[in-house]
Protein backbone atom coordinates (compact mmCIF):
# COMPACT_ATOMS: atom_id res chain seq x y z
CA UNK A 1 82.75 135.77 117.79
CA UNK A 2 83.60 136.45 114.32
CA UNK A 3 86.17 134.05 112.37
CA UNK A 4 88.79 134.80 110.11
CA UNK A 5 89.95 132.23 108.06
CA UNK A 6 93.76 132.57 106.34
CA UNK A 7 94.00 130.54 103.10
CA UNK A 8 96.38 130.23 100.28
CA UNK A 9 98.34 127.40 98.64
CA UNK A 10 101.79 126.25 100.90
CA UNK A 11 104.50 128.61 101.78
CA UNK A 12 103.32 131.83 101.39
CA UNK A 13 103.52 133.11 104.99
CA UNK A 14 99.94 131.88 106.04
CA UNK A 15 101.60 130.95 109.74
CA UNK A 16 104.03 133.44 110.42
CA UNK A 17 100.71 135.59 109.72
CA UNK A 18 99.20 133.84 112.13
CA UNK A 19 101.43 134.30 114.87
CA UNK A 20 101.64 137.86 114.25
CA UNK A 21 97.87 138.78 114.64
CA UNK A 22 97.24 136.24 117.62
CA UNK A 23 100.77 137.88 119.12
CA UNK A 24 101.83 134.09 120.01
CA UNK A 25 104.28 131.55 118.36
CA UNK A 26 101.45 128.44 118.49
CA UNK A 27 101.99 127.88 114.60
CA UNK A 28 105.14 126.12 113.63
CA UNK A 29 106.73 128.47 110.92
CA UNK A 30 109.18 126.69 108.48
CA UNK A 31 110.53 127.58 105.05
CA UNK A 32 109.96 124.19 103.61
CA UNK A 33 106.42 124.37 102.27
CA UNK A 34 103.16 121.85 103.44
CA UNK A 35 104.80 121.79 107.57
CA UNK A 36 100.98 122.88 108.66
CA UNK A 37 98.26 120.21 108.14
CA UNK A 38 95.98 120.87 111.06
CA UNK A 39 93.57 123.79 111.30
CA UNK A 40 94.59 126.00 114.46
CA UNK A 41 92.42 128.33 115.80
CA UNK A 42 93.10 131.45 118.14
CA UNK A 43 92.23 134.92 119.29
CA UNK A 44 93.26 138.42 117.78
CA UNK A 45 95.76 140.07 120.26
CA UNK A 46 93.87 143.10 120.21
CA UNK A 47 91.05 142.62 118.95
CA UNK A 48 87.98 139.64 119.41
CA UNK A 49 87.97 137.90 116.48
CA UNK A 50 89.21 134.38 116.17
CA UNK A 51 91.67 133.41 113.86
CA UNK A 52 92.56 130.05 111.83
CA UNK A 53 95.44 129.09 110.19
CA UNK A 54 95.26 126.49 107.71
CA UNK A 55 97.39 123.90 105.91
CA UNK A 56 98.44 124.97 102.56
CA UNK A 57 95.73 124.56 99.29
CA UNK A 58 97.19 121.70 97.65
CA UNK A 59 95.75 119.48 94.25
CA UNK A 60 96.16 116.32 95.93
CA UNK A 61 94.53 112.79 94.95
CA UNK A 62 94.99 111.21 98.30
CA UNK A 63 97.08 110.94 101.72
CA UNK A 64 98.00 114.17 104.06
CA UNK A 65 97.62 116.66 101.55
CA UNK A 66 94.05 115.75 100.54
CA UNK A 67 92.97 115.85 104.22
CA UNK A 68 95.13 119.26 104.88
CA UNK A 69 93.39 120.55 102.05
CA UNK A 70 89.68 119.24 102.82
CA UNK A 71 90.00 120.37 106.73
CA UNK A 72 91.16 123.98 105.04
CA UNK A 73 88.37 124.10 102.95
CA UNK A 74 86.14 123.28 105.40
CA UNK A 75 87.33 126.48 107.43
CA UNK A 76 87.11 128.82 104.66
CA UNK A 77 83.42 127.84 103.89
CA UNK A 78 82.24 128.36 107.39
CA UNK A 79 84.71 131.84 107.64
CA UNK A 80 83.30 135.12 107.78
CA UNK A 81 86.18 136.56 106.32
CA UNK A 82 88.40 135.41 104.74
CA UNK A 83 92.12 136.47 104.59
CA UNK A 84 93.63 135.18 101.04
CA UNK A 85 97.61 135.21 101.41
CA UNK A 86 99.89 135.10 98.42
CA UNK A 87 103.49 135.25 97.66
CA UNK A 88 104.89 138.97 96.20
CA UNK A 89 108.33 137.47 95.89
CA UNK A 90 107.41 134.54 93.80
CA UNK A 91 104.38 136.77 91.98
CA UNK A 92 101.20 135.44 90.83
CA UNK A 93 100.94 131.64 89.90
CA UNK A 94 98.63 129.34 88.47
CA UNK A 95 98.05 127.73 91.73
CA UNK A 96 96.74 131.38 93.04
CA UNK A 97 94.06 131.91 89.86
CA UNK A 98 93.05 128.16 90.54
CA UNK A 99 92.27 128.24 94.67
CA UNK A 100 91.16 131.91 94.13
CA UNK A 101 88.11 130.79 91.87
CA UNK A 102 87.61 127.83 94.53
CA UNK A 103 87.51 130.21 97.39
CA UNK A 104 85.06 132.40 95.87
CA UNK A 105 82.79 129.70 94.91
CA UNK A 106 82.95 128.03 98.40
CA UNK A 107 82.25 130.99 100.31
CA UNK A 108 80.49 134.35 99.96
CA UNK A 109 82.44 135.58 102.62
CA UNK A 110 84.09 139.18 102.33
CA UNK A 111 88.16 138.22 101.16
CA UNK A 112 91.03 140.19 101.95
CA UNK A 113 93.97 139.54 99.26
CA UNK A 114 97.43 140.17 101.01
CA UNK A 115 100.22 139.85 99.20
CA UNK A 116 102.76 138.96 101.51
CA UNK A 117 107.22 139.62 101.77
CA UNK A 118 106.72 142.59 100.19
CA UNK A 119 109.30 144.19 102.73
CA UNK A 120 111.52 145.04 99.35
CA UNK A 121 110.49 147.54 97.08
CA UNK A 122 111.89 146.29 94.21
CA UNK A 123 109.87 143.11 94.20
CA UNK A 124 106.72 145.48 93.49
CA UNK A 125 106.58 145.58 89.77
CA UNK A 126 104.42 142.83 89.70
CA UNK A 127 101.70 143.93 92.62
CA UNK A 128 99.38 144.40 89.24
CA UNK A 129 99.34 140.74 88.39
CA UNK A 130 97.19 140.12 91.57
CA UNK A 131 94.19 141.52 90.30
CA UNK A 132 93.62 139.05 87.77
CA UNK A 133 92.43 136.80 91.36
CA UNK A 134 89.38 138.83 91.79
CA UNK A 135 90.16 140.03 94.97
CA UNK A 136 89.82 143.39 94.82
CA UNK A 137 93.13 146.05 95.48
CA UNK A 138 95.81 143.75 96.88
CA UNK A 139 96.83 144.85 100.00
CA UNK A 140 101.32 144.40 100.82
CA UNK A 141 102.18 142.95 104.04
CA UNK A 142 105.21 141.93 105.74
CA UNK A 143 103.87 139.05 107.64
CA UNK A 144 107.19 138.69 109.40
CA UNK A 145 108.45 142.22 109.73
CA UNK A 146 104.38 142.80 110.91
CA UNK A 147 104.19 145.69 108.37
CA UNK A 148 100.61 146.49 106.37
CA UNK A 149 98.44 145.04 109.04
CA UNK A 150 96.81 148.32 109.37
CA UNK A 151 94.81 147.51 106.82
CA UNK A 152 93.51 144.64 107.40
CA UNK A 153 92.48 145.23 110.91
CA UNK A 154 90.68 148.28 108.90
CA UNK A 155 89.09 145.64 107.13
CA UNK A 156 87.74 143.24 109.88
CA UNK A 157 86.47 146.10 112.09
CA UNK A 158 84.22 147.26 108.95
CA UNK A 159 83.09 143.45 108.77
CA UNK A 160 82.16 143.48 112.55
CA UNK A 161 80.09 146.71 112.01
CA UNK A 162 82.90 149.16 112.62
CA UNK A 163 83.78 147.80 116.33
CA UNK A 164 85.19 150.63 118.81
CA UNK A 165 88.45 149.03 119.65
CA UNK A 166 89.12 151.41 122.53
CA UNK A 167 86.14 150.28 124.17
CA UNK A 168 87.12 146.43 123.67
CA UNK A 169 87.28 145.01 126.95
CA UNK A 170 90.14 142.82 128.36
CA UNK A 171 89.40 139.16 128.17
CA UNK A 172 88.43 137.22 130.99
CA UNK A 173 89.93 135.17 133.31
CA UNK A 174 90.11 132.14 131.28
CA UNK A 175 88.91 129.33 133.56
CA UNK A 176 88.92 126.71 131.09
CA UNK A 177 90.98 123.46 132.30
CA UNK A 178 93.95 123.13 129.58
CA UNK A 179 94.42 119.63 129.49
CA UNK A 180 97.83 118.51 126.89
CA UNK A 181 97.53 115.41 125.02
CA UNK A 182 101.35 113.79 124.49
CA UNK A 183 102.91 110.23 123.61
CA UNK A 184 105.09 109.02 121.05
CA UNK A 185 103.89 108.85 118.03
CA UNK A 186 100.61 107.22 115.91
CA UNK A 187 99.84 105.94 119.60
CA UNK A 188 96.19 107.71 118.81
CA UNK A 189 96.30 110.74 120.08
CA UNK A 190 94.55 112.83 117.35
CA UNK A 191 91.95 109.60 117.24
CA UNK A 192 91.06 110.57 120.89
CA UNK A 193 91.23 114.80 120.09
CA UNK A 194 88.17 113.79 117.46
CA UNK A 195 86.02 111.47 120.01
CA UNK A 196 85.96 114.14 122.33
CA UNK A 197 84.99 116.54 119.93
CA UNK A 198 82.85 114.25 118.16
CA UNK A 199 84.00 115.45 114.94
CA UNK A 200 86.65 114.99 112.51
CA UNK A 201 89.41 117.62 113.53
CA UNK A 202 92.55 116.33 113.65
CA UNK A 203 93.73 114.08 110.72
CA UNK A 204 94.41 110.71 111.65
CA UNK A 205 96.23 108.19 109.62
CA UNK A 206 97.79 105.25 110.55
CA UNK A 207 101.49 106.42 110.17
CA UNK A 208 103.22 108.34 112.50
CA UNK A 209 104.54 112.09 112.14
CA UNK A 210 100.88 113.43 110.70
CA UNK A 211 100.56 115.95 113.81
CA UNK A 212 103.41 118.53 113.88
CA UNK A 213 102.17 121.64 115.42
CA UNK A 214 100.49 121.71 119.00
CA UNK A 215 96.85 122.58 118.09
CA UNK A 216 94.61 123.99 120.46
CA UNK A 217 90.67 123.65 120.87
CA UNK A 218 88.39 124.77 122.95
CA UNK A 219 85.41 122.97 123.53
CA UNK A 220 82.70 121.76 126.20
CA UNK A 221 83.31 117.69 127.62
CA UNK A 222 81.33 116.09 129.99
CA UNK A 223 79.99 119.54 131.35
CA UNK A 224 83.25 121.10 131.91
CA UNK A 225 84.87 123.71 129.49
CA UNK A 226 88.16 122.92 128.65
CA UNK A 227 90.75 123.80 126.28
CA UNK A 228 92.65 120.29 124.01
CA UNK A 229 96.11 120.57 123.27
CA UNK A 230 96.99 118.10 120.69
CA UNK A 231 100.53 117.46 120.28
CA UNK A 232 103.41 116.26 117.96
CA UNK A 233 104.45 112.48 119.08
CA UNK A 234 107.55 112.23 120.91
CA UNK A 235 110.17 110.06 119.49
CA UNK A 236 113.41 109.14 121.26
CA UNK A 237 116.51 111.87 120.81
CA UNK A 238 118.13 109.43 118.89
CA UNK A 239 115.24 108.45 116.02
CA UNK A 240 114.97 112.61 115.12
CA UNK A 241 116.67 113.89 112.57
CA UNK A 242 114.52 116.38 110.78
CA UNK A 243 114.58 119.78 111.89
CA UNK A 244 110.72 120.37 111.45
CA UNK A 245 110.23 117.29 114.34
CA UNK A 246 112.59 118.70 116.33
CA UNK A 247 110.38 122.57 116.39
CA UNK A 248 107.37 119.96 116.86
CA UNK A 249 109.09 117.92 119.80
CA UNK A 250 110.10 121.16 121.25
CA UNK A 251 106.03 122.61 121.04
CA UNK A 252 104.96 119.67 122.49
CA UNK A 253 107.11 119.65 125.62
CA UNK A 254 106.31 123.65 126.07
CA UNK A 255 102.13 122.27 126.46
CA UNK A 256 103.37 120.84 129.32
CA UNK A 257 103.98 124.03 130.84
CA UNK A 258 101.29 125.84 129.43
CA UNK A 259 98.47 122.67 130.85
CA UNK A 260 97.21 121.98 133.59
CA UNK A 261 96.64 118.50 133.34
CA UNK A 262 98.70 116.31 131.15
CA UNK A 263 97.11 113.11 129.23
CA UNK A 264 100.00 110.43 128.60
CA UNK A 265 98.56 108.23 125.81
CA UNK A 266 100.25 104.92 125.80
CA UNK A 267 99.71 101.86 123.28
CA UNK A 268 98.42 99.25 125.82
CA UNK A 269 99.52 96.49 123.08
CA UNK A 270 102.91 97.34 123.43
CA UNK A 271 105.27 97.41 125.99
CA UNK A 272 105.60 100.91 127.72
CA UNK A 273 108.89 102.34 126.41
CA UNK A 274 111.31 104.78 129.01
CA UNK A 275 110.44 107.47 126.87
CA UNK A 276 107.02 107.29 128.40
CA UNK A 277 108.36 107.16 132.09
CA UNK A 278 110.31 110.33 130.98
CA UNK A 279 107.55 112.35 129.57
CA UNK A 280 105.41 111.71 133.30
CA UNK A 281 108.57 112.40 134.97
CA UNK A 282 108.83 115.93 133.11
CA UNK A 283 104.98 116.40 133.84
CA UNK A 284 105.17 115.52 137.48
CA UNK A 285 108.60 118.06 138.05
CA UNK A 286 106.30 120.73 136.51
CA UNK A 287 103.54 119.96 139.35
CA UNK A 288 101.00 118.96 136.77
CA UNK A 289 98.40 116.32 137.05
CA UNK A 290 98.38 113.49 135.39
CA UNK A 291 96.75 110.74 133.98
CA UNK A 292 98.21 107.58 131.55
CA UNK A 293 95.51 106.74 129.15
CA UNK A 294 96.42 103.09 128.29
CA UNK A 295 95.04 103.54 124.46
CA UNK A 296 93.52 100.41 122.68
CA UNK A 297 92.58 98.79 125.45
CA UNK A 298 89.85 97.15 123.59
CA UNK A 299 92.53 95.33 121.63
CA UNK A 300 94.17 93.93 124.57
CA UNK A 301 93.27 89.75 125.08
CA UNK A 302 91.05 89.93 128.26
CA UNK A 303 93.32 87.49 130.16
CA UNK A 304 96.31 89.79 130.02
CA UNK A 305 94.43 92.65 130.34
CA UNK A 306 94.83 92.42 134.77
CA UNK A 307 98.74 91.95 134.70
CA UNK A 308 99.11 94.52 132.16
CA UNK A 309 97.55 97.22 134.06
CA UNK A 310 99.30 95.86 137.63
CA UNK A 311 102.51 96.03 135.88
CA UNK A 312 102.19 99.90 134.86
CA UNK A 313 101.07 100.78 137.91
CA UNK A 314 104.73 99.37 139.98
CA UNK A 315 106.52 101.01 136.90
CA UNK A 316 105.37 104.35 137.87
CA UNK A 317 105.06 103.42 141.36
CA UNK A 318 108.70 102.96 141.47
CA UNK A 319 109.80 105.23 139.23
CA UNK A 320 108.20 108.93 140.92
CA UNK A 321 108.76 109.59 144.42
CA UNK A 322 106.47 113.09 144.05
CA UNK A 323 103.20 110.73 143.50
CA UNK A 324 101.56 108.44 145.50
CA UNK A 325 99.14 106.56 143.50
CA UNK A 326 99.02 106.68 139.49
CA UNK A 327 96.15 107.46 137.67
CA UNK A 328 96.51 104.94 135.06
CA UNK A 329 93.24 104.16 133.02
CA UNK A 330 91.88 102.00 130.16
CA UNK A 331 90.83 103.36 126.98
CA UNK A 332 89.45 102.84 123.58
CA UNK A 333 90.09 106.53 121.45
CA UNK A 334 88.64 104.58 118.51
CA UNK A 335 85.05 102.98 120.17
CA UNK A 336 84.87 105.63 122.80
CA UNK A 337 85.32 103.10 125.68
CA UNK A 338 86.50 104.50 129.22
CA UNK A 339 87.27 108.41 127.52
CA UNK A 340 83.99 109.71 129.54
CA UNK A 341 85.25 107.65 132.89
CA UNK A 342 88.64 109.25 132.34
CA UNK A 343 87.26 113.10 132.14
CA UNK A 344 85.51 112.70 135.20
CA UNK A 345 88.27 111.39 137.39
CA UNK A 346 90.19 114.14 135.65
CA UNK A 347 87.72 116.46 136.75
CA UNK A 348 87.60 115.25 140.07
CA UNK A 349 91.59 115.53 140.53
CA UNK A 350 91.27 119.28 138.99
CA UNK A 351 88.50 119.88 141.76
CA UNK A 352 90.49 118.68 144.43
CA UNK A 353 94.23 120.46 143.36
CA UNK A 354 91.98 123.56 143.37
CA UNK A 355 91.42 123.33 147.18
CA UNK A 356 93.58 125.00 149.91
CA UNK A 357 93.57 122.61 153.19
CA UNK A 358 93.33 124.27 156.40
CA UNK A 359 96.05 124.44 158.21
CA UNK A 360 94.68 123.05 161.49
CA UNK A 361 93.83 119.90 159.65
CA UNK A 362 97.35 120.29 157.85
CA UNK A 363 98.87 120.35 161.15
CA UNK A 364 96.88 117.33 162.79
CA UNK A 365 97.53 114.95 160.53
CA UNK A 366 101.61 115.51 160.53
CA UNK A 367 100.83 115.33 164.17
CA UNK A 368 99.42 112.36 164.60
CA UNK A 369 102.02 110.82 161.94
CA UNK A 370 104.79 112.09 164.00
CA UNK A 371 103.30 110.18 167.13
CA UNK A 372 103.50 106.99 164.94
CA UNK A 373 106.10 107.29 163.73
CA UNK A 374 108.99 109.77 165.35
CA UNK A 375 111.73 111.21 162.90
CA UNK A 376 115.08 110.11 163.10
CA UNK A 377 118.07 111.33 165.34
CA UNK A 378 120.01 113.66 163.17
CA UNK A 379 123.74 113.19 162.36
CA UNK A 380 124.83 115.02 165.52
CA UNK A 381 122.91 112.92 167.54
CA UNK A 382 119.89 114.99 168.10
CA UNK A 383 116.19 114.96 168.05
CA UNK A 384 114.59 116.86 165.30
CA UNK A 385 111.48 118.47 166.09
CA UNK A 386 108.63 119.31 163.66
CA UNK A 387 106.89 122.23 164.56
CA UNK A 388 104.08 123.22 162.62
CA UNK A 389 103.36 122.57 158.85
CA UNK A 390 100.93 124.47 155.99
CA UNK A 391 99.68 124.28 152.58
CA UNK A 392 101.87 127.05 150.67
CA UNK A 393 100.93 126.69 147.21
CA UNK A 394 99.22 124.17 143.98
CA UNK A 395 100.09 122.81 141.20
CA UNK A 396 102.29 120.59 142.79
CA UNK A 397 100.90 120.61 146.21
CA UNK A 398 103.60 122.12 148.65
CA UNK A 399 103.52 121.21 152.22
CA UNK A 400 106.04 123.79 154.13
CA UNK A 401 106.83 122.16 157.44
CA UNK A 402 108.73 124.17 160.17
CA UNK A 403 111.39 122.32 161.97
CA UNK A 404 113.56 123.22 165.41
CA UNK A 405 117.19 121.56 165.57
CA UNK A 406 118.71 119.80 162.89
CA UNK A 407 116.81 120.00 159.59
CA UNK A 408 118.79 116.78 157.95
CA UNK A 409 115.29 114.91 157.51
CA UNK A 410 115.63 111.74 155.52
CA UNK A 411 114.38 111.20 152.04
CA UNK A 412 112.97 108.36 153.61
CA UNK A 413 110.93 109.88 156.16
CA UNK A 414 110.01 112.52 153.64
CA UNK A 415 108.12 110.19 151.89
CA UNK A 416 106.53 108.58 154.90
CA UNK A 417 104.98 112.24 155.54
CA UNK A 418 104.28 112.57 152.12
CA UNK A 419 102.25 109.22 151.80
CA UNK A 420 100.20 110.06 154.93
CA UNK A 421 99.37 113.86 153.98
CA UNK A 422 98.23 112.46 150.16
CA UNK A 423 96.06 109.88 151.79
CA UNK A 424 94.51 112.21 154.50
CA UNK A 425 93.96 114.96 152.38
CA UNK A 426 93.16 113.06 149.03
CA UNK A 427 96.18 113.77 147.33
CA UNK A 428 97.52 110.51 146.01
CA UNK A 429 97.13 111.17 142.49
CA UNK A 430 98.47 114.67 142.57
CA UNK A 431 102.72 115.32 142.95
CA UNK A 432 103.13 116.84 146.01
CA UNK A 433 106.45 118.49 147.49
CA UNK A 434 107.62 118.61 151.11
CA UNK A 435 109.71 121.43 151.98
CA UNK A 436 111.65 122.02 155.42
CA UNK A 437 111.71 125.53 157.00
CA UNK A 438 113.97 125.88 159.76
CA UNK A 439 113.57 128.15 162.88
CA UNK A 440 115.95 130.19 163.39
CA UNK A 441 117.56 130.38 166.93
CA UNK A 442 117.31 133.95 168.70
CA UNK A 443 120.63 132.82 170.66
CA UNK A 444 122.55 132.20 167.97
């Protein structure tokens, strides 16, 4: 698949670019200048190229900027085209002439100049200053308004060797398990993003706040395809006061929806905070799976390391009624320790959440735990009766059971039907919900 690379120094539009071409809202769009540092890739919305966007081009000795600017780089030496974004309110800049002649010497790549918020005629009269970058005709865009991208898909399709577009076929299915990393912040969840590449993706530093948008990478782990979602940390309401954390916070708690399976990274040398109980909380109400990686693990003192891990386990125990068991594991993002373990229980949960249970066998085991155990005499004094019970849906696991009489069951009993249906059918790791259907009575 062909890649497209968007470059230029901060604030020029490079992200509200991208969104417009991949048709989503991945890249966090600000006005304040340097908010991307991560390079985000995605897909064309109509058309099969895939697209990065990348942190601004800054002259930076050291820190964030240095990496941002190394990682962007990177992309637009490995690009085969290259989209070169500049500012046509602000006009041409020193900056511009300086990264130009970089680009061109890091890649012989085919570059696009767009000179972008050109929505206003009369910021024209300086559109002839741009060809003193070497780019060729500049061509005007409206990145936000999505105006002048005629031309440039003009200019792709002639890169690809003049691709039909009306004979580009729909996508498909994407089967790829989207697993969301999350935590509060510089708890290592960018460190763990780059082991399982096995490459230096995300920039990690040992400060918190360097992630802000929600990146997303495909790759292959452990023989499964998946697709990474690494995340903004999540700080407590209280700590936030910048507006750009607040977009981030907000992106990370939307990859909850978007995953499948969540990772919870947690700093096993501190204590866990309720901020982590409410994060699993949100991902078990959204039926996802998911596991607490207990991160540093190989910085933990041995002795502790058995009453440390017992301890989590009653926390969430105790704190979730929709999960029976918690899939807590020990890990080491930084040596590598545990993270293979942990994809293939993941896997194995994925497998098993994928599976519809028969109903017979559905309908035996709340059988045989009604004959241990009978349900309680309703308020009005009389027996309930549970007729017959079924699988109706995933992601959480839904149980529909059909009852005759009163319907008043107990939260208590609920969860005595939902322990022995997760442990029958495998389940305790995965939320599951119990819903009551009741018959309706002819004669009434």
């Amino acid at each position: 698949m062909m890649k497209i690379t968007i470059a230029g120094r901060p604030n020029t539009g490079k992200s509200t670019l991208y969104n417009a071409l991949t048709g989503t809202r991945d890249a966090l769009v600000h006005d304040r200048p340097g908010v991307t540092r991560d390079c985000m890739g995605g897909i064309f919305c109509n058309r099969p190229y895939q697209l990065f966007d990348t942190a601004g081009l800054e002259n930076a000795k050291s820190g964030i900027a240095l990496d941002s600017t190394n990682m962007a780089i990177d992309a637009i030496s490995t690009a085969d085209a290259v989209l070169f974004v500049v500012d046509g309110r602000v006009g041409l800049t020193d900056e511009d002439l300086n990264w130009a002649r970089l680009v061109r010497r890091k890649t012989r790549a085919p570059i696009l100049l767009l000179v972008n918020k050109t929505e206003s005629q009369k910021r024209l009269n300086n559109i002839h200053d741009f060809y003193k970058l070497g780019f060729g005709d500049p061509v005007m865009i409206s990145a936000e308004h999505k105006t002048g991208f005629t031309e440039i898909y003009d200019f792709l399709d002639k890169i690809a060797g003049d691709t039909d577009v009306s004979s580009i076929t729909p996508p498909a299915p994407d089967n790829r398990i989207k697993i969301a990393i999350l935590g509060q912040p510089n708890v290592g969840k960018s460190t763990f993003v780059n082991r399982v590449l096995g490459e230096k993706r995300q920039i990690v530093m040992d400060a918190p706040g360097i992630t802000r948008d929600t990146v997303k990478i495909p790759t292959k782990f452990y023989g499964r395809d998946i697709l990474l979602m690494d995340t903004a940390g999540l700080r407590r309401k209280a700590g936030v006061t910048d507006d750009v954390e607040t977009l981030s916070a907000l992106k990370s708690l939307d990859a909850i929806e978007k995953s499948d399976v969540v990772i919870l990274m947690v700093d096993a040398t501190r204590n866990i905070e309720n901020q982590a109980l409410g994060i699993a909380s949100r991902v078990y109400n959204a039926g996802k799976i998911l596991c607490v990686a207990l991160n540093k693990w190989d910085l933990v003192e041995p002795e502790l390391r058995d009453e440390k891990l017992l301890k989590l386990k009653h926390q969430f125990s105790n704190s979730f009624h929709q999960i029976i068991k918690p899939m807590i594991l020990a890990v080491s993002a930084e040596t590598g320790t545990g993270v293979q373990n942990m994809f293939r229980r993941i896997y194995e949960q994925w497998d098993i959440s994928m599976a519809q249970a028969p109903t017979s066998l559905v309908n035996r085991i709340v059988e045989k735990l009604v004959a241990e155990r009978q349900p309680p005499m309703s308020r009005l004094k009389r027996p309930m009766k549970i007729k017959f019970a079924r699988q109706t849906g995933r992601h959480p696991m839904k149980i529909t059971i059909n009852v005759g009489g009163a319907s008043d069951i107990p939260e208590s009993y609920t969860r005595y039907l939902r322990r022995g249906i997760a442990t029958a059918l495998k389940w305790e790791h995965l939320p599951i919900v119990i819903e009551y259907e009741k018959s309706e009575n002819p004669f009434d």
